[in-house]
N, C-alpha and C. Protein backbone atom coordinates (compact mmCIF):
# COMPACT_ATOMS: atom_id res chain seq x y z
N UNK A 1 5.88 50.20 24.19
CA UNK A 1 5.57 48.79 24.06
C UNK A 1 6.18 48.29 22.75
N UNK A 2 7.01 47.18 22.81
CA UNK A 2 7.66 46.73 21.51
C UNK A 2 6.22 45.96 20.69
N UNK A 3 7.01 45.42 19.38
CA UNK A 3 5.88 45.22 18.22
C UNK A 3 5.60 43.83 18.82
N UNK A 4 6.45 42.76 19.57
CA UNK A 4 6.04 41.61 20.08
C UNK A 4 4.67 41.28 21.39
N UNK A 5 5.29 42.77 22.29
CA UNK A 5 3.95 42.90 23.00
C UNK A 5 2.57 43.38 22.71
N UNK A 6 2.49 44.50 21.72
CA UNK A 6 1.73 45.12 21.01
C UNK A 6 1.01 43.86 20.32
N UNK A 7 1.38 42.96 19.68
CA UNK A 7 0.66 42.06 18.98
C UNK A 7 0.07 41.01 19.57
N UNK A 8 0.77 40.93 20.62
CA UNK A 8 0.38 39.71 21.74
C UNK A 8 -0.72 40.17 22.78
N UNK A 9 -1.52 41.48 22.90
CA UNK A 9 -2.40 42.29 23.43
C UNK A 9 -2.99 42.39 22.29
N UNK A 10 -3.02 42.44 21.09
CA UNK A 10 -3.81 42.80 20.23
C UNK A 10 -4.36 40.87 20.23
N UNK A 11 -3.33 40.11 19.97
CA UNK A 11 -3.79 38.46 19.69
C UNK A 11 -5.45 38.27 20.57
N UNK A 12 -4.65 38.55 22.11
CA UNK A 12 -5.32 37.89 23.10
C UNK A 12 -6.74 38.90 23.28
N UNK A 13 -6.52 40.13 22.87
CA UNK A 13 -7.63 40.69 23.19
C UNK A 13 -8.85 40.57 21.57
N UNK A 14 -8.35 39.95 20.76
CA UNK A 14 -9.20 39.83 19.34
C UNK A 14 -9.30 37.99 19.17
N UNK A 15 -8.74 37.45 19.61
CA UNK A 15 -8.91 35.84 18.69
C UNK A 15 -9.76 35.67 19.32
N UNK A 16 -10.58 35.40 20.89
CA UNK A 16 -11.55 34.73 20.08
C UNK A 16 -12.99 35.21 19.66
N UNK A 17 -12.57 36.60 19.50
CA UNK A 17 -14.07 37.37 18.87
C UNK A 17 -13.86 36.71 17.28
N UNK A 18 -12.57 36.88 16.96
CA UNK A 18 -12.66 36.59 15.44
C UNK A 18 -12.74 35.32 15.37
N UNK A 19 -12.20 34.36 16.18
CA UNK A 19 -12.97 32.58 16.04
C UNK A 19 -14.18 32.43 15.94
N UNK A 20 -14.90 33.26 17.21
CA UNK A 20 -16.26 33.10 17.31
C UNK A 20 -16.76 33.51 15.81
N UNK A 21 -16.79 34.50 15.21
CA UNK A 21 -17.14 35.45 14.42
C UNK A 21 -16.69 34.08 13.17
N UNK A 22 -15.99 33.39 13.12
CA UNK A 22 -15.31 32.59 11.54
C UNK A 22 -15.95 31.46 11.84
N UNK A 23 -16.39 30.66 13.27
CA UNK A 23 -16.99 29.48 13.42
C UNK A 23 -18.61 30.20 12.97
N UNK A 24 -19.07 31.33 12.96
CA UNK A 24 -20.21 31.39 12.74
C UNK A 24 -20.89 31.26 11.28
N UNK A 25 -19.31 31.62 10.33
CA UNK A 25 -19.95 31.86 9.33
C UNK A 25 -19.45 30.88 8.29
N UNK A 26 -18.56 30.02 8.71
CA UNK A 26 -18.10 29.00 7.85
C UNK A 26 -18.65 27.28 8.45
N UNK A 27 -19.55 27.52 9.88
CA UNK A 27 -20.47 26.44 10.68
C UNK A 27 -19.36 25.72 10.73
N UNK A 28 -18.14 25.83 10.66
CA UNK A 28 -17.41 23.95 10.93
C UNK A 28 -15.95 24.89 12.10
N UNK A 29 -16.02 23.93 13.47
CA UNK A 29 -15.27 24.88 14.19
C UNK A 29 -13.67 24.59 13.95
N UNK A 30 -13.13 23.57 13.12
CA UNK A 30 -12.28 23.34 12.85
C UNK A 30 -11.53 24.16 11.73
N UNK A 31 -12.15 24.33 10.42
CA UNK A 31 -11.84 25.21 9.50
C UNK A 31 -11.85 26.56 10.09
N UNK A 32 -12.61 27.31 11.37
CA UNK A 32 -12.87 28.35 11.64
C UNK A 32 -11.59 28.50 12.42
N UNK A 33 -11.19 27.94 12.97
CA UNK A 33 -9.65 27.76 13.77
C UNK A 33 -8.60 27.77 13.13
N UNK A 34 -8.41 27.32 11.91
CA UNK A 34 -7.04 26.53 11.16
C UNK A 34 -7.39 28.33 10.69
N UNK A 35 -8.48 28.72 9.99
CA UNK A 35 -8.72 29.80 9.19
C UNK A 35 -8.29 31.43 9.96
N UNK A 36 -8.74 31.27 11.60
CA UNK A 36 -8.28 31.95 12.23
C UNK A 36 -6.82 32.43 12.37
N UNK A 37 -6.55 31.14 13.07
CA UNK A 37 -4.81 31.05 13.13
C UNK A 37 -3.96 31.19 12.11
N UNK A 38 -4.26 31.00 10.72
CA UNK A 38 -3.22 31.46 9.74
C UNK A 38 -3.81 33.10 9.55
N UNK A 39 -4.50 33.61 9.75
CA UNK A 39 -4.63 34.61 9.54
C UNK A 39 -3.64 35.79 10.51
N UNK A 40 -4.12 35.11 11.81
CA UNK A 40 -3.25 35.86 12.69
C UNK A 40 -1.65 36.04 12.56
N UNK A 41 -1.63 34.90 11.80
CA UNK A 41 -0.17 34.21 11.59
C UNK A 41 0.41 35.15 10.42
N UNK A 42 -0.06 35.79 9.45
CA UNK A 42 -0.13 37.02 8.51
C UNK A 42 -0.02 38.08 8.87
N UNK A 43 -1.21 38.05 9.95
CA UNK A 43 -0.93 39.60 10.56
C UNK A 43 0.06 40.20 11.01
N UNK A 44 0.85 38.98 12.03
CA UNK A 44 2.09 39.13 12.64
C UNK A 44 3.82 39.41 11.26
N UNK A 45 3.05 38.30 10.62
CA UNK A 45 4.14 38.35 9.65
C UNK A 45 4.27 40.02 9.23
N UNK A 46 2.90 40.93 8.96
CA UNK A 46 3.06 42.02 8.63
C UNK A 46 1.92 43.01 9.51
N UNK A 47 2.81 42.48 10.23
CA UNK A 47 2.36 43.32 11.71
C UNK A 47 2.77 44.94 11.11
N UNK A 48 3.56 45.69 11.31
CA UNK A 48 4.07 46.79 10.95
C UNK A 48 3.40 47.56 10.32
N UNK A 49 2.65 46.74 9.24
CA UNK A 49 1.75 47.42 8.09
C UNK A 49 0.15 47.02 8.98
N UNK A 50 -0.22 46.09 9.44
CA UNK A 50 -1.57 45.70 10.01
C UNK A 50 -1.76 46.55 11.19
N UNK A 51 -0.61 46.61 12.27
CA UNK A 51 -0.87 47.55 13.07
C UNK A 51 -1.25 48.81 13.13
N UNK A 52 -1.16 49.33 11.88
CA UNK A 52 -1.63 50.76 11.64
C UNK A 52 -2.64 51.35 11.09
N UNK A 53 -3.64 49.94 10.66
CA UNK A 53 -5.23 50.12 9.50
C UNK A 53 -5.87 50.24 10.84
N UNK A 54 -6.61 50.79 10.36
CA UNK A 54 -7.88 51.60 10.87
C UNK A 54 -8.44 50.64 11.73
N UNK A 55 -8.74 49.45 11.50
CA UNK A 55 -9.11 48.34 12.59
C UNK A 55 -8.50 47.18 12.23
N UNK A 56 -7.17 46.41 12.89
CA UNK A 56 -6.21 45.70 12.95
C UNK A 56 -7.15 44.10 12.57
N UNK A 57 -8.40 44.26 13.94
CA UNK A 57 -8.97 43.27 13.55
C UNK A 57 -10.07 42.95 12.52
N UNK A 58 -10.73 43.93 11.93
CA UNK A 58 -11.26 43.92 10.38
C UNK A 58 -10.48 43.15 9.61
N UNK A 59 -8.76 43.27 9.65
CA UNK A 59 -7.91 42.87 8.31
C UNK A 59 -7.70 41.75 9.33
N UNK A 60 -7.58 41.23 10.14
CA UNK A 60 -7.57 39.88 10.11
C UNK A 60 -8.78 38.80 10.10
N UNK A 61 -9.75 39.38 10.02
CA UNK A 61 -10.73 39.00 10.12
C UNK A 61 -11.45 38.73 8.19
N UNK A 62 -11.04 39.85 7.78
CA UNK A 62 -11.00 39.48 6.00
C UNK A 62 -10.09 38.77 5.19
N UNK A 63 -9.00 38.14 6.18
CA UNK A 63 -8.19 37.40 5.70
C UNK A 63 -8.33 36.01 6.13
N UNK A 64 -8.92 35.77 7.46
CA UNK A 64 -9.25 34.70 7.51
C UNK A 64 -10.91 34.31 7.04
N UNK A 65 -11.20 35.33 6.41
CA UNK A 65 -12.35 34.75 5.36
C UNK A 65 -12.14 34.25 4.20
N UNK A 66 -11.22 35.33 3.38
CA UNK A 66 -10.73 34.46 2.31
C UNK A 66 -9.78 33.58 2.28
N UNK A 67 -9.52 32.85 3.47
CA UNK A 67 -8.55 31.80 3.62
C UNK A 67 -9.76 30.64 3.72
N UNK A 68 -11.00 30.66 4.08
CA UNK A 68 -12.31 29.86 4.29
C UNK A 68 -12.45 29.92 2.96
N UNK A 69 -12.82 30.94 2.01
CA UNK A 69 -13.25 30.91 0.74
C UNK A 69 -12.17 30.75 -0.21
N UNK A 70 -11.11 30.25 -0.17
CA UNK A 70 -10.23 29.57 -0.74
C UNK A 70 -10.14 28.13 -0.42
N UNK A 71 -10.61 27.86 0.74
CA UNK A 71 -10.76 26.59 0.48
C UNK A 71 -11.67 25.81 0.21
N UNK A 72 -12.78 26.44 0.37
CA UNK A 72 -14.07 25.71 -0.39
C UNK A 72 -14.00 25.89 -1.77
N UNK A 73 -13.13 26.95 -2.93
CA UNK A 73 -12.90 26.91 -3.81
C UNK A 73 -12.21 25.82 -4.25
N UNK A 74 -11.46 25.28 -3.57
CA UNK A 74 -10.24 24.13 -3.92
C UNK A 74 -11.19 22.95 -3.55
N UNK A 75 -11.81 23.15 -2.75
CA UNK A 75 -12.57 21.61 -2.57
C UNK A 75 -13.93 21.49 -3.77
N UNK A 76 -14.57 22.71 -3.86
CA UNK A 76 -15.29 22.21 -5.19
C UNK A 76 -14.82 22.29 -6.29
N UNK A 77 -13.67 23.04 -6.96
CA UNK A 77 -12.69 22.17 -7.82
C UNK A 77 -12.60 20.73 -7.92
N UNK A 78 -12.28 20.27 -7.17
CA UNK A 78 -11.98 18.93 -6.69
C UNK A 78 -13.05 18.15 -6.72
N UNK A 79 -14.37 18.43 -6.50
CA UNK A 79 -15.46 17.46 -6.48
C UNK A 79 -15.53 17.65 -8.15
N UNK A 80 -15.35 18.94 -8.61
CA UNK A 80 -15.78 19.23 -10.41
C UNK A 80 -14.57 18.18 -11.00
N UNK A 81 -13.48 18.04 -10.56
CA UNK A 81 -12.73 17.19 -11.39
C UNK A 81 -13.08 15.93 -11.60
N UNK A 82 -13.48 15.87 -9.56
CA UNK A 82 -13.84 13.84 -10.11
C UNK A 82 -15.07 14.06 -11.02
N UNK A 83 -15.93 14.72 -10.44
CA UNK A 83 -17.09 14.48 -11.53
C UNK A 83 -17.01 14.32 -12.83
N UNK A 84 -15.98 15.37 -13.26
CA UNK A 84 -15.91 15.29 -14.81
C UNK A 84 -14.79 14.05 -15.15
N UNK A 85 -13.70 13.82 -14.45
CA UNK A 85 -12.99 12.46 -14.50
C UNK A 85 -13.02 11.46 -14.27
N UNK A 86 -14.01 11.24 -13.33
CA UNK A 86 -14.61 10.08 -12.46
C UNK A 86 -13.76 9.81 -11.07
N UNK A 87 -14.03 8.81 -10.64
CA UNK A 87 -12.75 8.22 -9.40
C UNK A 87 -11.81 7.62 -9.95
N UNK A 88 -10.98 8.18 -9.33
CA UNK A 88 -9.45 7.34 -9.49
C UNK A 88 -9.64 5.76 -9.61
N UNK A 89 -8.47 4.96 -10.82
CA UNK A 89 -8.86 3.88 -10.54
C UNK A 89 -8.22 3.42 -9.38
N UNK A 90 -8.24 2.31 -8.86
CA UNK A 90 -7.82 1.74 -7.59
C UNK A 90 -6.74 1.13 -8.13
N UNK A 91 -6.32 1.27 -6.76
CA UNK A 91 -4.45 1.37 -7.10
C UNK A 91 -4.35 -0.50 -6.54
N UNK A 92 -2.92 -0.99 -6.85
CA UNK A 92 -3.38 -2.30 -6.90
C UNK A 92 -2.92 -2.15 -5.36
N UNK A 93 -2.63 -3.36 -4.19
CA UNK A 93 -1.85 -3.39 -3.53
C UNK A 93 -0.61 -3.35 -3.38
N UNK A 94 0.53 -2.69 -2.47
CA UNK A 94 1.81 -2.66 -2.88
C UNK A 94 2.21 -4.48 -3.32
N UNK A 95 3.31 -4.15 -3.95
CA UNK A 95 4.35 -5.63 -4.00
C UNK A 95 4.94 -5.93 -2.37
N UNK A 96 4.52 -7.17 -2.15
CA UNK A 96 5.24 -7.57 -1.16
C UNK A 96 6.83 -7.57 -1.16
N UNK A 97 7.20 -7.83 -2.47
CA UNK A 97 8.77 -7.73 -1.83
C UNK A 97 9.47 -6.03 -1.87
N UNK A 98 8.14 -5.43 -2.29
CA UNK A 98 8.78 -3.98 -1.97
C UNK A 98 8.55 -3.62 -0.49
N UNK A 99 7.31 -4.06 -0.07
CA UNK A 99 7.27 -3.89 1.30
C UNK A 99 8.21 -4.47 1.97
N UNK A 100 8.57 -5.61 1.49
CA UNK A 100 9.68 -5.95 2.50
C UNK A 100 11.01 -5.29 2.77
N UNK A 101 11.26 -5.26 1.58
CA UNK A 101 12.26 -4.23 1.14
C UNK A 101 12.53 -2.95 2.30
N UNK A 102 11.11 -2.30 2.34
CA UNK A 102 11.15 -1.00 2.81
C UNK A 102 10.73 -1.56 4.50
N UNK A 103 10.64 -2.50 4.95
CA UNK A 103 10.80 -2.61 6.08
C UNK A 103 11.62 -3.19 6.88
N UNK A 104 12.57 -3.75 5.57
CA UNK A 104 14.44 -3.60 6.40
C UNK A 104 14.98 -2.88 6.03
N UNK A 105 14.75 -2.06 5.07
CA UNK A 105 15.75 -0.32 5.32
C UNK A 105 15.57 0.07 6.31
N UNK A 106 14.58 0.25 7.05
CA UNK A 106 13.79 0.88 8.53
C UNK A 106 14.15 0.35 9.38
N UNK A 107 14.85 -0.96 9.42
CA UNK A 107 15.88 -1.30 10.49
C UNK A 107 17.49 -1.65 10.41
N UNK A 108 17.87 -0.45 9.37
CA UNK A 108 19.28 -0.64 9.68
C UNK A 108 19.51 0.75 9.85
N UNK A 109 20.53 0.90 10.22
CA UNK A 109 20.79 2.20 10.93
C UNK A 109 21.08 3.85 9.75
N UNK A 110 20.54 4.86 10.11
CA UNK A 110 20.27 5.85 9.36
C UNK A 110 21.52 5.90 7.84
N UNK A 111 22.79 5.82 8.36
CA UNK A 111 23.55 6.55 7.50
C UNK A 111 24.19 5.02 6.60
N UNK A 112 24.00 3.86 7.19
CA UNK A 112 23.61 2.55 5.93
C UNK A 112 23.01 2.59 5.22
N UNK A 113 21.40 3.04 5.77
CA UNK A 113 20.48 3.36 4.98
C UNK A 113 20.34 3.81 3.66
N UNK A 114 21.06 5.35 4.18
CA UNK A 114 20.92 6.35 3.26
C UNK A 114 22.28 6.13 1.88
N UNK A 115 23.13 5.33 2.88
CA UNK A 115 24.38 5.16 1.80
C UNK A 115 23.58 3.78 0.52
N UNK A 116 22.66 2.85 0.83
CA UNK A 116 21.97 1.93 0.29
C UNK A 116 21.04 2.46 -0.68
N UNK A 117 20.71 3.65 -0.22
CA UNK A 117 19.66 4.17 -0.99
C UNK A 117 19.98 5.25 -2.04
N UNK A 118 20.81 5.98 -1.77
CA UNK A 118 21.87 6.70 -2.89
C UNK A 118 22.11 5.70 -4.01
N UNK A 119 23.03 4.46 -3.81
CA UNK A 119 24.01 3.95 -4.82
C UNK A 119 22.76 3.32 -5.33
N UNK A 120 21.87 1.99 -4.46
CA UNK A 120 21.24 1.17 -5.37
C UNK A 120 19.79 1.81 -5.79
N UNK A 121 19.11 2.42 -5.56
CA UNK A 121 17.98 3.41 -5.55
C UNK A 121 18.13 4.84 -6.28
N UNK A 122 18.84 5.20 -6.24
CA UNK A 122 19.07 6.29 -7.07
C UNK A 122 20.47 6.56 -7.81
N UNK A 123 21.23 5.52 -7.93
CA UNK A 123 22.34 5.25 -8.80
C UNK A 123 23.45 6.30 -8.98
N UNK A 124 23.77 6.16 -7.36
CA UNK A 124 25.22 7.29 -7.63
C UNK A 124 26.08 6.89 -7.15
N UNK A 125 27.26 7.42 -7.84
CA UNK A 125 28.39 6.37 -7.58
C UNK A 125 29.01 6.41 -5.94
N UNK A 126 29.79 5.71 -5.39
CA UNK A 126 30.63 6.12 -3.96
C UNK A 126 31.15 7.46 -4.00
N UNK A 127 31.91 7.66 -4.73
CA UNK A 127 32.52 9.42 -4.91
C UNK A 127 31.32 10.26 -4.75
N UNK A 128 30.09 10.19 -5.38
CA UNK A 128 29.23 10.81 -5.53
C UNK A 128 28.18 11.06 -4.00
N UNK A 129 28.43 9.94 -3.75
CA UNK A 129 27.89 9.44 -1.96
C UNK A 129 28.71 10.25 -1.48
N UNK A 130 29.88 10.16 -1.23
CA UNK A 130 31.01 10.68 -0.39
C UNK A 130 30.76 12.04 -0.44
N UNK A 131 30.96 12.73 -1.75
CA UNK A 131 30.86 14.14 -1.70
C UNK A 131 29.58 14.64 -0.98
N UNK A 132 28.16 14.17 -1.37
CA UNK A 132 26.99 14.64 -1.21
C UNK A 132 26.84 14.92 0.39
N UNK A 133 27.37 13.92 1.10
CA UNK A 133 27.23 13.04 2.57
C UNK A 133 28.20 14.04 3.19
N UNK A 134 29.36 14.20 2.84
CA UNK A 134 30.66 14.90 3.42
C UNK A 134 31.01 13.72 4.29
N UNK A 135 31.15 12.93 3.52
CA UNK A 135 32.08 11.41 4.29
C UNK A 135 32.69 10.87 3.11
N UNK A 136 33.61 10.39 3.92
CA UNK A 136 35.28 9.81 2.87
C UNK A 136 34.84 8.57 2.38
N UNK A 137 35.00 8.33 1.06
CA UNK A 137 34.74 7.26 0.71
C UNK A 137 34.77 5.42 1.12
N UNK A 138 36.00 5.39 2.11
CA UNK A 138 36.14 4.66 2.65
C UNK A 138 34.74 4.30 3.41
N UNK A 139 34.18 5.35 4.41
CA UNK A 139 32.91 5.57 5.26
C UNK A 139 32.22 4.88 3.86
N UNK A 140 31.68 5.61 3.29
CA UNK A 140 30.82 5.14 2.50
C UNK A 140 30.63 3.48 2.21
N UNK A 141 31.94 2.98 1.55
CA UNK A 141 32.19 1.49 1.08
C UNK A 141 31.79 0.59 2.15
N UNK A 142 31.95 0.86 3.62
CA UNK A 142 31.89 0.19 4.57
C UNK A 142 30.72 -0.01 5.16
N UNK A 143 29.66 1.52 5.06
CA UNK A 143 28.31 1.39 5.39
C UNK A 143 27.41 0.63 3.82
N UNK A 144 28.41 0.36 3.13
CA UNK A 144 27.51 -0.15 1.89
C UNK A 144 27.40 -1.59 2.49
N UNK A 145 28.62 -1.83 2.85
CA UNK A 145 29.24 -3.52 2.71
C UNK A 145 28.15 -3.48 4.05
N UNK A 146 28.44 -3.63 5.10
CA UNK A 146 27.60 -3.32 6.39
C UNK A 146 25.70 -3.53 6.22
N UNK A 147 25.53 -2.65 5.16
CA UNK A 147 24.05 -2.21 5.25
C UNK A 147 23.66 -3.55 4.38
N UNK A 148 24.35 -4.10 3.14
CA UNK A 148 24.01 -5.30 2.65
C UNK A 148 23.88 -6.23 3.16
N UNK A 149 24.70 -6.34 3.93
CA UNK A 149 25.18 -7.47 4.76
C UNK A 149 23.55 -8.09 6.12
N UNK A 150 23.49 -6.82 6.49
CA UNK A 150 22.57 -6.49 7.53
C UNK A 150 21.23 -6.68 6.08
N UNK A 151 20.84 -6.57 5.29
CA UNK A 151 19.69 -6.19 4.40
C UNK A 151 19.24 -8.15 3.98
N UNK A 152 20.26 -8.38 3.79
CA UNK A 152 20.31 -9.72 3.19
C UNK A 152 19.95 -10.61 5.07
N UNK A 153 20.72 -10.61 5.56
CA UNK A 153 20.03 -11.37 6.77
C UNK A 153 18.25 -10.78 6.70
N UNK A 154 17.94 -9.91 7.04
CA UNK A 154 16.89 -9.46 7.24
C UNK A 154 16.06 -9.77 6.62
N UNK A 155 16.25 -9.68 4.86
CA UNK A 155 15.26 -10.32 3.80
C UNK A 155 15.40 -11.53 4.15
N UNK A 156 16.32 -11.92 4.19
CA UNK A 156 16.44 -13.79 4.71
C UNK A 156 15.21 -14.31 6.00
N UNK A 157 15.10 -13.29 6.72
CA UNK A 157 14.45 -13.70 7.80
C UNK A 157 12.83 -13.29 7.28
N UNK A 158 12.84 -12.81 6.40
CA UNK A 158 11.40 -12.12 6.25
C UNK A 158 10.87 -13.46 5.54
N UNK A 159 11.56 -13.50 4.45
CA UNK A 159 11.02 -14.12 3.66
C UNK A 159 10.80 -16.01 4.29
N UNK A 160 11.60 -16.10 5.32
CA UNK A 160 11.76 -17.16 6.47
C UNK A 160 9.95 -17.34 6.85
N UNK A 161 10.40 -16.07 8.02
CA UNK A 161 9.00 -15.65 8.77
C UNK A 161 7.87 -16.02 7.96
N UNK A 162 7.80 -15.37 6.42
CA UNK A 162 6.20 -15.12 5.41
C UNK A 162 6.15 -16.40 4.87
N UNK A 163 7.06 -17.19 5.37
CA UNK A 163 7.03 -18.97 4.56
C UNK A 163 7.25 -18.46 3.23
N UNK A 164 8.00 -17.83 2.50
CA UNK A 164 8.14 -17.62 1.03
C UNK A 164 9.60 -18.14 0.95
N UNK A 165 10.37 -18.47 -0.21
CA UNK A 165 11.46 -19.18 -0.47
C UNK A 165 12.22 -18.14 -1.63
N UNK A 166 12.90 -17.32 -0.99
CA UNK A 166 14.01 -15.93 -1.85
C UNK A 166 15.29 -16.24 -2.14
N UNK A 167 15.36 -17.73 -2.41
CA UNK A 167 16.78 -17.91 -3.09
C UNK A 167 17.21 -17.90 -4.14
């Protein structure tokens, strides 16, 4: 029997004793699942070495415990921080003209986009586009000219639509 079938008889004949067994002791059947399944997901990774302990499903079964008790560690961390930091302050609402912004990038086509968002967003030159992209600069200049072109109608229409005046 290869190590793919071997594990896939070992899966089906152990998960859901060890679900049952992780929903019992962590009470929430969701964490007992996520906790399950990465465990199994380990085992397989080091199947080779798991397949050969003394009881395959003991070690997955102690791994998806301390995958439960790692995360209640991280979550009361987390309650100890706000406590001792308080709550976050509240964030303001975005800027409308950033939203707008970001909801006519989302309608021009991927590689305008991305050529728009390189040069004016993260400030690299056309050569620099070109190389990164593996497109000839020409490509580049044209999805710039293109994507502006297309960006400016669009803000035009937004700012139309929201009754606001962007001239």
């Amino acid at each position: 029997m290869g190590a793919e079938a071997e594990f896939d008889a070992f899966y089906h004949a152990s998960n859901r004793r060890v679900l049952h067994q992780m929903y019992a002791m962590t009470g929430n059947l969701a964490d007992a699942q996520e906790c399950t399944q990465e465990a199994f997901a380990r085992a397989w990774q080091r199947w080779k070495t798991v397949s050969q302990a003394n009881s395959p499903e003991a070690w997955v079964r102690t791994v998806a415990w301390r995958i439960a008790a790692s995360r209640w560690r991280k979550t009361k961390n987390a309650i100890t921080a706000m406590a001792r930091h308080g709550a976050p302050d509240n964030t303001p609402p975005p800027n409308p003209d950033h939203v707008a912004l970001v909801t006519a990038l989302r309608q021009i086509p991927e590689p305008q986009r991305q050529a728009i968002v390189l040069h004016h967003l993260v400030g690299m030159s056309i050569d620099e586009i070109a190389t990164e992209t593996n497109t000839p600069t020409g490509t580049i200049k044209a999805r710039l000219s293109r994507g502006r072109t297309t960006l400016a109608q669009l803000l035009t229409d937004t700012s139309t639509a929201m009754g606001g005046d962007r001239s």
